[in-house]
N, C-alpha and C. Protein backbone atom coordinates (compact mmCIF):
# COMPACT_ATOMS: atom_id res chain seq x y z
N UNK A 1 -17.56 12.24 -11.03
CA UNK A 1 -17.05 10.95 -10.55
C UNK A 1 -16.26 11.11 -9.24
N UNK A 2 -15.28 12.33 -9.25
CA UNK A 2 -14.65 12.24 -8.10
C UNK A 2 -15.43 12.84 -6.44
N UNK A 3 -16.56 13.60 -7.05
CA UNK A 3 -17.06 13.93 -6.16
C UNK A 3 -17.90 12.51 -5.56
N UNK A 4 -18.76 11.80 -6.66
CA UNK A 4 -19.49 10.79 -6.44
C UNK A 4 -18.45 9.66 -5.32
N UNK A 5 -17.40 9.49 -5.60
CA UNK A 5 -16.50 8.61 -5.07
C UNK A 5 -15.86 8.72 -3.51
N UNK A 6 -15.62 9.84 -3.60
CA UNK A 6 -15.29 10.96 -2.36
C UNK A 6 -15.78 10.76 -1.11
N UNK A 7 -17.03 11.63 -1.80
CA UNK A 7 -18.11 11.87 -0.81
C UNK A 7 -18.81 11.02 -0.45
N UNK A 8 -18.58 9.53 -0.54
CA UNK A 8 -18.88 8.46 0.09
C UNK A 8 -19.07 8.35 1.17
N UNK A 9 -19.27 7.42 2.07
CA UNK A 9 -19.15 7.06 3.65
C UNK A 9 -18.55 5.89 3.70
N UNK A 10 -17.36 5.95 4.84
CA UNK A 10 -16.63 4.77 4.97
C UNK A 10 -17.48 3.37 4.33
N UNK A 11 -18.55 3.19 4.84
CA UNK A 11 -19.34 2.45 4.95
C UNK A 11 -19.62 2.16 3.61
N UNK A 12 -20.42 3.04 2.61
CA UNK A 12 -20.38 3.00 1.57
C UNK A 12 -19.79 2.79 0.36
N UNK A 13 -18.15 3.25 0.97
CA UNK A 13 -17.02 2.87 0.17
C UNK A 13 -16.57 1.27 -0.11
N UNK A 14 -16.49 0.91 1.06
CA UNK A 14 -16.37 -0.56 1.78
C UNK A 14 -17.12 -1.28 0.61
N UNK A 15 -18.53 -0.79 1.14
CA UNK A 15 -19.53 -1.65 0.48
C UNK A 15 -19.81 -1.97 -1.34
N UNK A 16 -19.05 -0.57 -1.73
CA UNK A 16 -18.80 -0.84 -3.16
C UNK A 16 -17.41 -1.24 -4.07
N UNK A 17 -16.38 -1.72 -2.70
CA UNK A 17 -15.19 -2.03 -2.84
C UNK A 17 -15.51 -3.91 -2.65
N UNK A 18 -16.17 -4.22 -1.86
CA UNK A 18 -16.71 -5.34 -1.80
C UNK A 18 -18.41 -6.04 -3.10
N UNK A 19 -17.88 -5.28 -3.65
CA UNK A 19 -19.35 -5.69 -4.97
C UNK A 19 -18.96 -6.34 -5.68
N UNK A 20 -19.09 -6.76 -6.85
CA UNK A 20 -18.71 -7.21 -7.84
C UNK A 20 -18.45 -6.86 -8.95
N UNK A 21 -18.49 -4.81 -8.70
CA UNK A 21 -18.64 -3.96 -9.50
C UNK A 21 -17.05 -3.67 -10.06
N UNK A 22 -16.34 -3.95 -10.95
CA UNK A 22 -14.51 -3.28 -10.79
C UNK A 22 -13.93 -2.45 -10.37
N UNK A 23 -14.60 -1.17 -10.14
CA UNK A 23 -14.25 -0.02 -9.47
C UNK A 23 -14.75 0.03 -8.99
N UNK A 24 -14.52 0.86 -7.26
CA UNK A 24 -13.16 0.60 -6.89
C UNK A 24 -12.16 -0.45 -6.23
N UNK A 25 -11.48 -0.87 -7.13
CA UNK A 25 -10.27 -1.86 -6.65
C UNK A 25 -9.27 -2.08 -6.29
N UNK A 26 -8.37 -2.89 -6.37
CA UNK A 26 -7.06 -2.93 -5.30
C UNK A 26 -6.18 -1.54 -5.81
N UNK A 27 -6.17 -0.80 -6.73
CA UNK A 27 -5.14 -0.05 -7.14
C UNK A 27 -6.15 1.45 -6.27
N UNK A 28 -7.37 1.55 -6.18
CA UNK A 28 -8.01 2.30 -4.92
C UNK A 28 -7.86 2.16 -3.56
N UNK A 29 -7.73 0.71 -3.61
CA UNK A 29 -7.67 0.50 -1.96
C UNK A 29 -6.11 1.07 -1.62
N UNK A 30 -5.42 0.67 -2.26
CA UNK A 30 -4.04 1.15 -1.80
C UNK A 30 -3.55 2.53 -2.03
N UNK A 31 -4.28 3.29 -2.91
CA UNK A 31 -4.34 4.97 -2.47
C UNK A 31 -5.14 5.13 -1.35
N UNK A 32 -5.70 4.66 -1.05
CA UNK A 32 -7.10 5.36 -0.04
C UNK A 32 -6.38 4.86 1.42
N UNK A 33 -5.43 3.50 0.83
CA UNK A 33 -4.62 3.14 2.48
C UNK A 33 -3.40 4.22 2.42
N UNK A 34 -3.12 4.46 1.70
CA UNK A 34 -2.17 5.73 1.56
C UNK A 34 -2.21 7.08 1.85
N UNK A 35 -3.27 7.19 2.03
CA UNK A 35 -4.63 8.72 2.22
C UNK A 35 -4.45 8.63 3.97
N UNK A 36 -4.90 7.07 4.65
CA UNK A 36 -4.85 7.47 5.76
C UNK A 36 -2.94 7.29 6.73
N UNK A 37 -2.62 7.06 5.60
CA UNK A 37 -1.03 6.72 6.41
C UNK A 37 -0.66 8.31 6.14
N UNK A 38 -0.43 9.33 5.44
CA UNK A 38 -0.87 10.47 5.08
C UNK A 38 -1.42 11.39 6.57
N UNK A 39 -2.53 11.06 6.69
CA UNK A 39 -3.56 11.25 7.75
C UNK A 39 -2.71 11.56 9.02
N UNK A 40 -2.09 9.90 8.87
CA UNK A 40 -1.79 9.69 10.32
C UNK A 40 -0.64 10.32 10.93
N UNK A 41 0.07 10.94 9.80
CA UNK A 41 1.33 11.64 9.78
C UNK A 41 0.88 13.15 10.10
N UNK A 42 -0.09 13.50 9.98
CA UNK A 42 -0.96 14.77 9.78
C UNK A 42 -0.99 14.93 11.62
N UNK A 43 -2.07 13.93 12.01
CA UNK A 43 -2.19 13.89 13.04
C UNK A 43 -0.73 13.99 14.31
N UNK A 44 -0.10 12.74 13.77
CA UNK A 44 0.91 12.92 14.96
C UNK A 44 1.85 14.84 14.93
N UNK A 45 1.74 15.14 13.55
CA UNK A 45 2.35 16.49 14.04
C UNK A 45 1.43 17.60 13.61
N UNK A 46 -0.13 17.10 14.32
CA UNK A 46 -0.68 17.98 14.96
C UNK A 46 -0.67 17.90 16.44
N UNK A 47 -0.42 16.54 17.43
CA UNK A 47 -0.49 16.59 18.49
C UNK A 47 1.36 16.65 18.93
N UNK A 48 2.04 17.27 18.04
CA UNK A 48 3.08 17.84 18.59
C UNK A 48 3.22 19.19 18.37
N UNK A 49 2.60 19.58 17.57
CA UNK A 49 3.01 21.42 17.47
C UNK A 49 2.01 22.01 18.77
N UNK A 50 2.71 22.42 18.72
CA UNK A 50 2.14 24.33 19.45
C UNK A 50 1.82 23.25 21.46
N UNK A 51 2.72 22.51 21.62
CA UNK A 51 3.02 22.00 23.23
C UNK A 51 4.77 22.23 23.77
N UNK A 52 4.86 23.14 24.46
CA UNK A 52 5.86 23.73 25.23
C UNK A 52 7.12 22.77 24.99
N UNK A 53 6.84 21.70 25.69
CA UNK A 53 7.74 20.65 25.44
C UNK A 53 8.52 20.35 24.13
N UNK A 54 7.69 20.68 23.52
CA UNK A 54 8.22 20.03 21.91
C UNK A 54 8.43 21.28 21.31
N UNK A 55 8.52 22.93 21.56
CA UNK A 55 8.93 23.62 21.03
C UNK A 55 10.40 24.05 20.01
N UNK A 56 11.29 23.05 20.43
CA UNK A 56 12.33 22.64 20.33
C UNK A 56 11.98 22.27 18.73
N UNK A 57 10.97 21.23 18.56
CA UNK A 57 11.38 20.56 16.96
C UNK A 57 10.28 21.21 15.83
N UNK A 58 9.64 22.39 16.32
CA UNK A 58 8.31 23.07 15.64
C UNK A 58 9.01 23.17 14.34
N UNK A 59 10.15 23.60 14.04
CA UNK A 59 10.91 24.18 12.86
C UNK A 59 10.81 22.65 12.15
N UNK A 60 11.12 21.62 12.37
CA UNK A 60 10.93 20.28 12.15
C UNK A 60 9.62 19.94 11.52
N UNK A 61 8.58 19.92 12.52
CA UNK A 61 7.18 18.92 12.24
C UNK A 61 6.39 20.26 11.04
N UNK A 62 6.63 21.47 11.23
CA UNK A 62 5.66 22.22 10.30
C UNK A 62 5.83 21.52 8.91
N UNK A 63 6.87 21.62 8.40
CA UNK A 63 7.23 21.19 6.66
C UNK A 63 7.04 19.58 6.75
N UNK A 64 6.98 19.11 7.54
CA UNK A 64 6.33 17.46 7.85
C UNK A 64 4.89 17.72 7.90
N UNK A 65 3.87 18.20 8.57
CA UNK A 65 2.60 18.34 8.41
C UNK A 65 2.14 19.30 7.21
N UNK A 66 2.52 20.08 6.43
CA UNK A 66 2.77 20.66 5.04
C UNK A 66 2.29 19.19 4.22
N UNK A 67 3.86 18.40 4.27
CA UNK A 67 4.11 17.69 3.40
C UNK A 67 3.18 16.56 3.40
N UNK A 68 2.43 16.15 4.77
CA UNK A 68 1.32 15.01 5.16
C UNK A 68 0.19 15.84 3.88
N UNK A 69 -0.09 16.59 4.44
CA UNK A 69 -1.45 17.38 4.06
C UNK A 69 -1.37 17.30 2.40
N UNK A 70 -0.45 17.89 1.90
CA UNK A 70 -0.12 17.50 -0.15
C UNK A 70 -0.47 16.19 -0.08
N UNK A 71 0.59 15.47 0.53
CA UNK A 71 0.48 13.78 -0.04
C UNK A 71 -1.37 12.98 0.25
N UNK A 72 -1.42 13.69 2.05
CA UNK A 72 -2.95 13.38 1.84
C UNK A 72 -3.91 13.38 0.57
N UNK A 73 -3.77 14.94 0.02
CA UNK A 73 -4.81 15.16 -1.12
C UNK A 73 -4.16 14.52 -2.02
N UNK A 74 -3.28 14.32 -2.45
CA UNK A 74 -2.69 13.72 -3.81
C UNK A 74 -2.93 12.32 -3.58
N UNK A 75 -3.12 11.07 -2.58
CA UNK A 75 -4.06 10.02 -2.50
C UNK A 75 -5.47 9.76 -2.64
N UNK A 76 -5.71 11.14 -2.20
CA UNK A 76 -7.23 10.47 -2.24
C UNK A 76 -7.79 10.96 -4.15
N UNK A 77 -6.95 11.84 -4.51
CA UNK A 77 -6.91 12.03 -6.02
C UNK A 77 -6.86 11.17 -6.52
N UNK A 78 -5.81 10.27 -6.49
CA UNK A 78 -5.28 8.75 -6.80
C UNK A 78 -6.83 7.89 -6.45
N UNK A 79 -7.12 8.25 -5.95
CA UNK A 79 -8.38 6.79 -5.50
C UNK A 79 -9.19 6.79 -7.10
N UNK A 80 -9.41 8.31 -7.74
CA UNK A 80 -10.49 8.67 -7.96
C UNK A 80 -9.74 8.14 -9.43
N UNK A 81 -8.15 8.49 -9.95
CA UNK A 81 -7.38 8.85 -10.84
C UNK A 81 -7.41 6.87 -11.48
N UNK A 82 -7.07 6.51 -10.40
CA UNK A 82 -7.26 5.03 -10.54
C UNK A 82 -8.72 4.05 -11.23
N UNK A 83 -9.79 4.71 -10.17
CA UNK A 83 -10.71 3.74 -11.08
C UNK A 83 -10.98 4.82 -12.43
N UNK A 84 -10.75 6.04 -13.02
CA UNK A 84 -10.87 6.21 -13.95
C UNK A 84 -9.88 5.37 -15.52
N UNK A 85 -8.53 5.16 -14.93
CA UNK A 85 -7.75 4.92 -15.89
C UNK A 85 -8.61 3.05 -16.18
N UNK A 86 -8.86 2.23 -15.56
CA UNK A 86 -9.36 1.31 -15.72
C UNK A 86 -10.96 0.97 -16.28
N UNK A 87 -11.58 2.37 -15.92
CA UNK A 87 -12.69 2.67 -16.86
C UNK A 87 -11.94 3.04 -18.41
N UNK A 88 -11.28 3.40 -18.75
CA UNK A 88 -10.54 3.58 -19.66
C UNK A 88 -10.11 2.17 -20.55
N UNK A 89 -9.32 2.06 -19.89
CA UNK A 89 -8.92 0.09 -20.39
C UNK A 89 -10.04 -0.38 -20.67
N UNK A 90 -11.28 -0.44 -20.05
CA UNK A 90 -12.47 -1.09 -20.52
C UNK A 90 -12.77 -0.70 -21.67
N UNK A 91 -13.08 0.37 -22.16
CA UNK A 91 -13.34 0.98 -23.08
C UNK A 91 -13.09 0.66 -24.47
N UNK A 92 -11.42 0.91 -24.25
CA UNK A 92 -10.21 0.18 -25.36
C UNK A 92 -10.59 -0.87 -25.73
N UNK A 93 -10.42 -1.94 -24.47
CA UNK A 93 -10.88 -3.17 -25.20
C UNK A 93 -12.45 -3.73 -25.51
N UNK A 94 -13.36 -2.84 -25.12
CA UNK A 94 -14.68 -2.88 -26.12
C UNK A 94 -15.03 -2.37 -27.40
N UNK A 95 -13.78 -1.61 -27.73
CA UNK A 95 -13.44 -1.07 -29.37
C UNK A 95 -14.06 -2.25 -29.93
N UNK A 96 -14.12 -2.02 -31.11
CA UNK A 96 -14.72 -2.85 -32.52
C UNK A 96 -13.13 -3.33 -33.16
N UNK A 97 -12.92 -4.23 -33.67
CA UNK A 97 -11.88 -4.92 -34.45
C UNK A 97 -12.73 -6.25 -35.44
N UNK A 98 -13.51 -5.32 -36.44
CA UNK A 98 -13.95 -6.14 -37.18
C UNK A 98 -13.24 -5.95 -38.38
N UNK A 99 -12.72 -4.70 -38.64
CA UNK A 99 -11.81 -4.85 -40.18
C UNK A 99 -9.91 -4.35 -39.23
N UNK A 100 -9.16 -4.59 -40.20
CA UNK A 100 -7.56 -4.33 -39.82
C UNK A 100 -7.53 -2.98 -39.13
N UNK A 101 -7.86 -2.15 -39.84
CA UNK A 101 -7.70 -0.30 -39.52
C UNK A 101 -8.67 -0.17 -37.94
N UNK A 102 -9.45 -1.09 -37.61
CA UNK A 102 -10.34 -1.24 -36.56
C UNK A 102 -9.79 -1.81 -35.08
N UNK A 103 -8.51 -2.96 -35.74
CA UNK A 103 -7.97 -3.85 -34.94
C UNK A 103 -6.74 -2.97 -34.83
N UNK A 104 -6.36 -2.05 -35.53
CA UNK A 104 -4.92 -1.11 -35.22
C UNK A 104 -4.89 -0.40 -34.25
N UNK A 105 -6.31 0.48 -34.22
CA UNK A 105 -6.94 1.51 -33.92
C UNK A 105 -7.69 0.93 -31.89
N UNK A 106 -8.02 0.10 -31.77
CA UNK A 106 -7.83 -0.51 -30.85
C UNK A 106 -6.74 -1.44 -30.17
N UNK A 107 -5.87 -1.42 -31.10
CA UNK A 107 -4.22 -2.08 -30.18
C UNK A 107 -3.89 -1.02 -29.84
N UNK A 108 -3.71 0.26 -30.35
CA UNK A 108 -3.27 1.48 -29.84
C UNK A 108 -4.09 2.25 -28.92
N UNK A 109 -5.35 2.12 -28.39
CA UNK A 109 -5.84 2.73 -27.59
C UNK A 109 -5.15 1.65 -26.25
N UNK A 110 -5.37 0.51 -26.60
CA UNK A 110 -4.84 -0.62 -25.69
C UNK A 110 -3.88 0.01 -24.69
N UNK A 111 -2.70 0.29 -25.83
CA UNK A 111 -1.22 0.73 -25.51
C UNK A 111 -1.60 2.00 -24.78
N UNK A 112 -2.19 2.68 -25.01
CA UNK A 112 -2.50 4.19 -24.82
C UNK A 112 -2.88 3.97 -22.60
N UNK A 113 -4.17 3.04 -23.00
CA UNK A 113 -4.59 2.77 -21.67
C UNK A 113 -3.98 2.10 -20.65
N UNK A 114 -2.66 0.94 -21.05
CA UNK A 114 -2.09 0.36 -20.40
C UNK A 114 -0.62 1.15 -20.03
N UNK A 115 -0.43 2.27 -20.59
CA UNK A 115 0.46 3.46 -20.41
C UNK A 115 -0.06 4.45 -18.96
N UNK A 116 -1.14 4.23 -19.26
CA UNK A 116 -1.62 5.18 -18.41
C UNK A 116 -2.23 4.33 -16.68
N UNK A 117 -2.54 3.42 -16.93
CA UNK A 117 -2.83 1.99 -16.45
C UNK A 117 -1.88 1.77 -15.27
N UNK A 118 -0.36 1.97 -15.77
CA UNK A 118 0.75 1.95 -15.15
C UNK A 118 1.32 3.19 -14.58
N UNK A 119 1.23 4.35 -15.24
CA UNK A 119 1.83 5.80 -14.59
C UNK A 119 0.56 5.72 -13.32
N UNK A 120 -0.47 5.47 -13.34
CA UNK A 120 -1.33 5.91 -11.75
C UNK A 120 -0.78 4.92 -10.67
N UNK A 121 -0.31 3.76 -10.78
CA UNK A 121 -0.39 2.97 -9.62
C UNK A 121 1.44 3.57 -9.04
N UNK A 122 1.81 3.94 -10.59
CA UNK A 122 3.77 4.23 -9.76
C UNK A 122 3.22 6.04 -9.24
N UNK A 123 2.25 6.38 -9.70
CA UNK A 123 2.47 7.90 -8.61
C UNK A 123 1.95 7.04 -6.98
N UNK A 124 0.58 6.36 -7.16
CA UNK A 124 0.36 5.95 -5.70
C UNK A 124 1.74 5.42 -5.04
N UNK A 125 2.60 4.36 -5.35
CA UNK A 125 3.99 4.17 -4.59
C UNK A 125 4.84 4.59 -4.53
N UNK A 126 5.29 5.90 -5.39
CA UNK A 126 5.99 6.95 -5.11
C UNK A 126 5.40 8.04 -4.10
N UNK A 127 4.15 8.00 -4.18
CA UNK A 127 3.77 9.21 -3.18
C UNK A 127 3.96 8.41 -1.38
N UNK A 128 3.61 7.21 -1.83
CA UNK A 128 3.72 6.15 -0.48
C UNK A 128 5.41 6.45 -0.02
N UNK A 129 5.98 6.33 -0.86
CA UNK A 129 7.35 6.15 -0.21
C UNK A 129 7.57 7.57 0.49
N UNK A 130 6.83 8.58 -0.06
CA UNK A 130 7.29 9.96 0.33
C UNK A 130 6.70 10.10 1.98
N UNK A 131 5.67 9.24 2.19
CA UNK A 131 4.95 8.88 3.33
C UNK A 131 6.15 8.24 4.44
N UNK A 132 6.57 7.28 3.97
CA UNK A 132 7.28 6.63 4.74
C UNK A 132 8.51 7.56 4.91
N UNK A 133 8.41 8.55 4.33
CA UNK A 133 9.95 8.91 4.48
C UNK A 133 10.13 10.23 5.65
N UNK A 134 8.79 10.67 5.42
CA UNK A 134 8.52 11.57 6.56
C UNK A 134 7.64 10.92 7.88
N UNK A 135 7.28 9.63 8.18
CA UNK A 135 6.86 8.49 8.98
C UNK A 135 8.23 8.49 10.10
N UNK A 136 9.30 8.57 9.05
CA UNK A 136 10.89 7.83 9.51
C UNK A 136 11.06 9.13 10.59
N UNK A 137 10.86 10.34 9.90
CA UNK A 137 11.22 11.75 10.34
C UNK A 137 11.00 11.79 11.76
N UNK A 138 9.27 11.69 11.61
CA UNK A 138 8.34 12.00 12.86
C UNK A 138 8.90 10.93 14.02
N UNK A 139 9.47 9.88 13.81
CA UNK A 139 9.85 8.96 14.82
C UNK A 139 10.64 9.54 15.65
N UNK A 140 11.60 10.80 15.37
CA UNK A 140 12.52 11.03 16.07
C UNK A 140 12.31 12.12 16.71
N UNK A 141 11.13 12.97 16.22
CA UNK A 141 11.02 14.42 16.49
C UNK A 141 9.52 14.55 17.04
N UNK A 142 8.84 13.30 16.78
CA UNK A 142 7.27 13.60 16.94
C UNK A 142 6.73 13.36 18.60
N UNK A 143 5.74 14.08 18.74
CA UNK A 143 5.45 13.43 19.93
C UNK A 143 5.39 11.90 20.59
N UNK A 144 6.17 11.65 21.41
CA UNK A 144 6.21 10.12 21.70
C UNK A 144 4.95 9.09 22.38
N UNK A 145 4.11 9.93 22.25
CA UNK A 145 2.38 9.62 22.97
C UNK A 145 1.93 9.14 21.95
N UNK A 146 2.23 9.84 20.85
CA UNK A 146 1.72 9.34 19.53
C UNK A 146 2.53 8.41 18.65
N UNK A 147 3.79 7.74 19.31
CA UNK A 147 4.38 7.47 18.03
C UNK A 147 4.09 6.30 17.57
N UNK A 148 3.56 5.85 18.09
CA UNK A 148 2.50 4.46 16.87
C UNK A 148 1.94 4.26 16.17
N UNK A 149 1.22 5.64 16.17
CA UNK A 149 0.47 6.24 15.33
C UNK A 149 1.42 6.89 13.82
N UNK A 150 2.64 7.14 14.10
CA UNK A 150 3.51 7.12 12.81
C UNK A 150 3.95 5.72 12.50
N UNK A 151 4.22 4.65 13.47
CA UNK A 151 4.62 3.26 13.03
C UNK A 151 3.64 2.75 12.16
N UNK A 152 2.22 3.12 12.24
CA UNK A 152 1.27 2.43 11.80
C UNK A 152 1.26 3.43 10.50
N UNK A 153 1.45 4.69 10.06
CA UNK A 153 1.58 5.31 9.15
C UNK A 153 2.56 4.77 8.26
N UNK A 154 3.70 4.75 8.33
CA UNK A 154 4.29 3.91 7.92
C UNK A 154 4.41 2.67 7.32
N UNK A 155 3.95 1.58 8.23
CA UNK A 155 3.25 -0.20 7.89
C UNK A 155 2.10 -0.05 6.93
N UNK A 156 1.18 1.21 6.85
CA UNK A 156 0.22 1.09 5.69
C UNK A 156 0.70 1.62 4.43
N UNK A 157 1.67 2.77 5.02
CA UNK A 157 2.04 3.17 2.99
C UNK A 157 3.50 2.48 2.80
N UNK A 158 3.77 1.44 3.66
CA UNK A 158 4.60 0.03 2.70
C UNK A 158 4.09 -0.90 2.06
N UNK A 159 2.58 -1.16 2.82
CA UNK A 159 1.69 -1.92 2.15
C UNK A 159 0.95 -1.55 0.92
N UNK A 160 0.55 -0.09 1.06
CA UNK A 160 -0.04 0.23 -0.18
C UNK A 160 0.84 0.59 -1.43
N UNK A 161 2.33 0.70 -0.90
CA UNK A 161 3.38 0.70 -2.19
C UNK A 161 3.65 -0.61 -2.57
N UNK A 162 3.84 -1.33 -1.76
CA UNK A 162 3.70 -3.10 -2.17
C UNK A 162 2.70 -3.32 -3.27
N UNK A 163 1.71 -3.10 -2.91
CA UNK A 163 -0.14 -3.47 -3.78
C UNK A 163 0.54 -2.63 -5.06
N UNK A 164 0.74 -0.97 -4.94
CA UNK A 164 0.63 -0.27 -6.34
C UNK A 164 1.89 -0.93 -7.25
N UNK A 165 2.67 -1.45 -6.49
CA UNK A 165 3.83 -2.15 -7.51
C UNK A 165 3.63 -3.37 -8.17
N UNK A 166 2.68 -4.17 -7.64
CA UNK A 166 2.34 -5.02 -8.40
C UNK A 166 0.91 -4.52 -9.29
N UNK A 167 0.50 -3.53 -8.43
CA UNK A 167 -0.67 -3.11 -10.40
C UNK A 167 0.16 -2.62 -11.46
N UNK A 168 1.10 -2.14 -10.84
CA UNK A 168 2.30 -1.23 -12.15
C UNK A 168 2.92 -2.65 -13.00
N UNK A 169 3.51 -3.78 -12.32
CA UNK A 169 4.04 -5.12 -12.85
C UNK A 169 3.04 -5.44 -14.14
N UNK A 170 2.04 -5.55 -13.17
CA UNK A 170 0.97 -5.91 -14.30
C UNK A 170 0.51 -5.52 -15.60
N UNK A 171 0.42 -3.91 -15.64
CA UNK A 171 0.17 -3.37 -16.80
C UNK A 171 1.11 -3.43 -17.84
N UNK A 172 2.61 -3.54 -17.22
CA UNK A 172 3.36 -3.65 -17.93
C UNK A 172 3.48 -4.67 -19.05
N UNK A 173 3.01 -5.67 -18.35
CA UNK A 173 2.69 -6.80 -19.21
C UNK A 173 2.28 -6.78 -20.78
N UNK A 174 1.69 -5.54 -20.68
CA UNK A 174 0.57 -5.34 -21.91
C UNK A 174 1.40 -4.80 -22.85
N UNK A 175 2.34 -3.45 -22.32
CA UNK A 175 3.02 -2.66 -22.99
C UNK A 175 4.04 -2.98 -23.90
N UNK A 176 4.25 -2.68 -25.12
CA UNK A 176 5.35 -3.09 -25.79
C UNK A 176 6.36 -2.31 -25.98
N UNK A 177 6.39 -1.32 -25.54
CA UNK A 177 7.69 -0.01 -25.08
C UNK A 177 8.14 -0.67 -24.18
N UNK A 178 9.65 -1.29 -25.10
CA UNK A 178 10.46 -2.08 -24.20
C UNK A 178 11.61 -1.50 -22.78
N UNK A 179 11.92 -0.09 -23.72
CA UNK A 179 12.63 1.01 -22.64
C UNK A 179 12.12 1.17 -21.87
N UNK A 180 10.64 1.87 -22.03
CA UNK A 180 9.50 2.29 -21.08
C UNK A 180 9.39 1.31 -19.69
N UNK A 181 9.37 -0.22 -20.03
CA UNK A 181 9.28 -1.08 -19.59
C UNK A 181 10.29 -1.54 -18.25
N UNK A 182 11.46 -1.20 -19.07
CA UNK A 182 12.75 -1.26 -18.58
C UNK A 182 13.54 -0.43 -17.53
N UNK A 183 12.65 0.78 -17.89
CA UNK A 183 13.35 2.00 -16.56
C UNK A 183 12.36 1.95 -15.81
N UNK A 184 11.27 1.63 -15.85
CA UNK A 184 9.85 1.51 -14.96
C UNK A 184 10.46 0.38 -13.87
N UNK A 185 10.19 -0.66 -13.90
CA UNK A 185 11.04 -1.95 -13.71
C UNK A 185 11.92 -1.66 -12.71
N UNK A 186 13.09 -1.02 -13.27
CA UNK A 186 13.93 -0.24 -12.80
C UNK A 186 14.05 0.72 -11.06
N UNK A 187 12.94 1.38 -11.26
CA UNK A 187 12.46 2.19 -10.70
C UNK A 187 11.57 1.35 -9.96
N UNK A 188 10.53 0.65 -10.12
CA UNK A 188 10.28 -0.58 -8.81
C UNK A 188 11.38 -1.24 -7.89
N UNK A 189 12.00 -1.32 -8.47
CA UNK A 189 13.58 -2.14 -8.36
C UNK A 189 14.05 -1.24 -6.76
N UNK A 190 14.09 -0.28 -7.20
CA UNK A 190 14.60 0.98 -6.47
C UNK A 190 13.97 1.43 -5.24
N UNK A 191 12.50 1.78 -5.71
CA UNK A 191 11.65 2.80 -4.47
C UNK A 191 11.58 1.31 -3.57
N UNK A 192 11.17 -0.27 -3.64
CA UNK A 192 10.63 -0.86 -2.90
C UNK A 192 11.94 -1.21 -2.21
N UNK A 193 13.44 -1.20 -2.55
CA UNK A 193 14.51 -1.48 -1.61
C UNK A 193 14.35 -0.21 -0.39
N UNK A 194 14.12 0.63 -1.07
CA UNK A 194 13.96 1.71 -0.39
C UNK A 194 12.91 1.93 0.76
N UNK A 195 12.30 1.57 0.17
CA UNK A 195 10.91 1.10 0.96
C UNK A 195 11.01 0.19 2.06
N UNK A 196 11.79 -0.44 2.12
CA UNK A 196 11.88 -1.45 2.84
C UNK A 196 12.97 -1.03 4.16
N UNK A 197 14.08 -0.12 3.33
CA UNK A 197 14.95 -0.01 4.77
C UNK A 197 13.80 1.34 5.20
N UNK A 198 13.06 1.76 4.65
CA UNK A 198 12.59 2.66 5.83
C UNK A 198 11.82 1.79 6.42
N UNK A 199 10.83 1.04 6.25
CA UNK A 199 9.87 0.48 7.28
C UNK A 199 10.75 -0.36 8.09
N UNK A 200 12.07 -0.61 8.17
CA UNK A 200 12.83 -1.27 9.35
C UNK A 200 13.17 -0.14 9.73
N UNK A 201 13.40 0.65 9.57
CA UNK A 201 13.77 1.91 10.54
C UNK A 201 12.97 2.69 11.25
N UNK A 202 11.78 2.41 11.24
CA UNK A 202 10.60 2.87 11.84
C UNK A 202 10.32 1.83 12.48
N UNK A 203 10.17 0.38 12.24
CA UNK A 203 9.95 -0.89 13.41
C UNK A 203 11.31 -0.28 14.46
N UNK A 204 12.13 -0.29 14.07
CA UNK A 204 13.58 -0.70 15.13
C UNK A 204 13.20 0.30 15.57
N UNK A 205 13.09 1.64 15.35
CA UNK A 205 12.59 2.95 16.18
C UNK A 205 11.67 2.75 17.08
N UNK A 206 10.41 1.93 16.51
CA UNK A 206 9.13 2.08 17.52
C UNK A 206 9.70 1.04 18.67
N UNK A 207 10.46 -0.05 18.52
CA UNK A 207 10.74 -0.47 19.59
C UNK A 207 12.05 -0.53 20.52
N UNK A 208 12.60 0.01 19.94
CA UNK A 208 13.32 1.07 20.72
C UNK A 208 13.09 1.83 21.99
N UNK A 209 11.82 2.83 21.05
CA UNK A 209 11.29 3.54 22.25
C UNK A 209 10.30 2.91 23.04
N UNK A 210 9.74 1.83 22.62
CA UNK A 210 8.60 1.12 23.38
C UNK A 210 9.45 0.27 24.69
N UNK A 211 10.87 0.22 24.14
CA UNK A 211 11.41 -0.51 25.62
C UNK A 211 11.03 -2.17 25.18
C-alpha cells in the first residue's frame, strides 16, 4: 500500500484525491502538505550551507536540515498511515451485529479504530508544528534569497495542522474515553495557540525583511 501510494505521480495522486474513492483524503492531503512544508525547509538550508557568506550560521542550519529531512519522511509516512487507519474504520463498521456478542464485538473494534483514527491526524499536527518551529528558525539564519520559501513552509504546515486538528475533533466524537478525550482536547488547545504565534512570527519576519 505504501509503496502503491508513494510511488504515485503528482498527477496521479491529485487524480485519486479528486475521485470519489475515500482514500486518499483530507487527513492525506494535510500530511502530504506537510511533506512539502518539510521539503521546503530542506531546501532553504540546502541553498544556505556550504556558501562563504553564510558560514557563520552552518552550526545552525545542519540540525535544521537533519530535522527537515526526519519530519519530511515522517509525513509522507503519515499520508500512507492515514488512509490505512480509515480503511480500518471501514472495516469495524462493516462488522456483523446481528446477535448482542456481535454488536459488542463491533462497538469495540469501533472504539479501537476511532482511537487510532485520532492518534494519526495529532502525529500529522504535531509533526507540523515541529515544521513551523524550525520555519521560525530558518527566518533568521537562512539564506535571505530564499526566505519565502520558509514563509511558505511555514503557511502550509499551519494549514495542514489546522485540517489534522479538525480530523482529530472529529474522531473524538466517537470515543467514549472521556480522559482520553479530555487531554487530547487539551493538547489541540495548546499546539494550535502555538501554532499560531509562530506563523505570526514568520509573517512579521518575512516582512520585515521584504521592506
Amino acid at each position: 500500500m505504501e509503496s502503491q501510494m508513494l510511488d504515485k505521480s503528482c498527477k496521479d495522486f491529485l487524480t485519486d484525491l479528486a475521485s470519489k474513492e475515500p482514500t486518499p483524503g483530507g487527513g492525506g492531503a494535510a500530511a502530504l502538505a506537510g511533506a512539502i512544508a518539510a521539503a521546503l525547509t530542506s531546501m532553504v538550508s540546502n541553498l544556505t550551507l556550504g556558501k562563504g557568506k553564510f558560514a557563520a550560521v552552518e552550526g545552525k542550519i545542519r540540525p535544521i536540515l537533519v530535522s527537515a529531512e526526519i519530519l519530511r519522511t515522517r509525513m509522507l509516512a503519515l499520508v500512507v498511515a492515514d488512509a490505512a487507519v480509515f480503511e480500518n474504520f471501514m472495516r469495524a463498521y462493516r462488522l456483523s451485529k446481528s446477535t448482542e456478542e456481535e454488536k459488542r464485538a463491533r462497538s469495540e473494534s469501533i472504539q479501537i479504530a476511532a482511537y487510532d483514527a485520532s492518534e494519526v491526524p495529532l502525529k500529522i499536527a504535531d509533526s507540523c508544528l515541529d515544521i513551523l518551529h524550525i520555519s521560525s528558525q530558518l527566518m533568521r539564519v537562512g539564506n535571505p534569497s530564499a526566505i519565502t520559501d520558509a514563509t511558505v513552509a511555514a503557511l502550509l504546515a499551519r494549514a495542514a495542522l489546522r485540517s489534522a486538528c479538525y480530523n482529530v475533533h472529529s474522531n473524538l466524537l466517537l470515543l467514549k474515553d472521556k480522559e482520553y478525550v479530555e487531554k487530547t482536547e487539551e493538547h489541540l488547545r495548546k499546539i494550535c495557540r502555538e501554532a499560531e504565534e509562530l506563523e505570526q512570527d514568520v509573517i512579521s519576519e518575512t516582512d520585515r525583511i521584504l521592506g
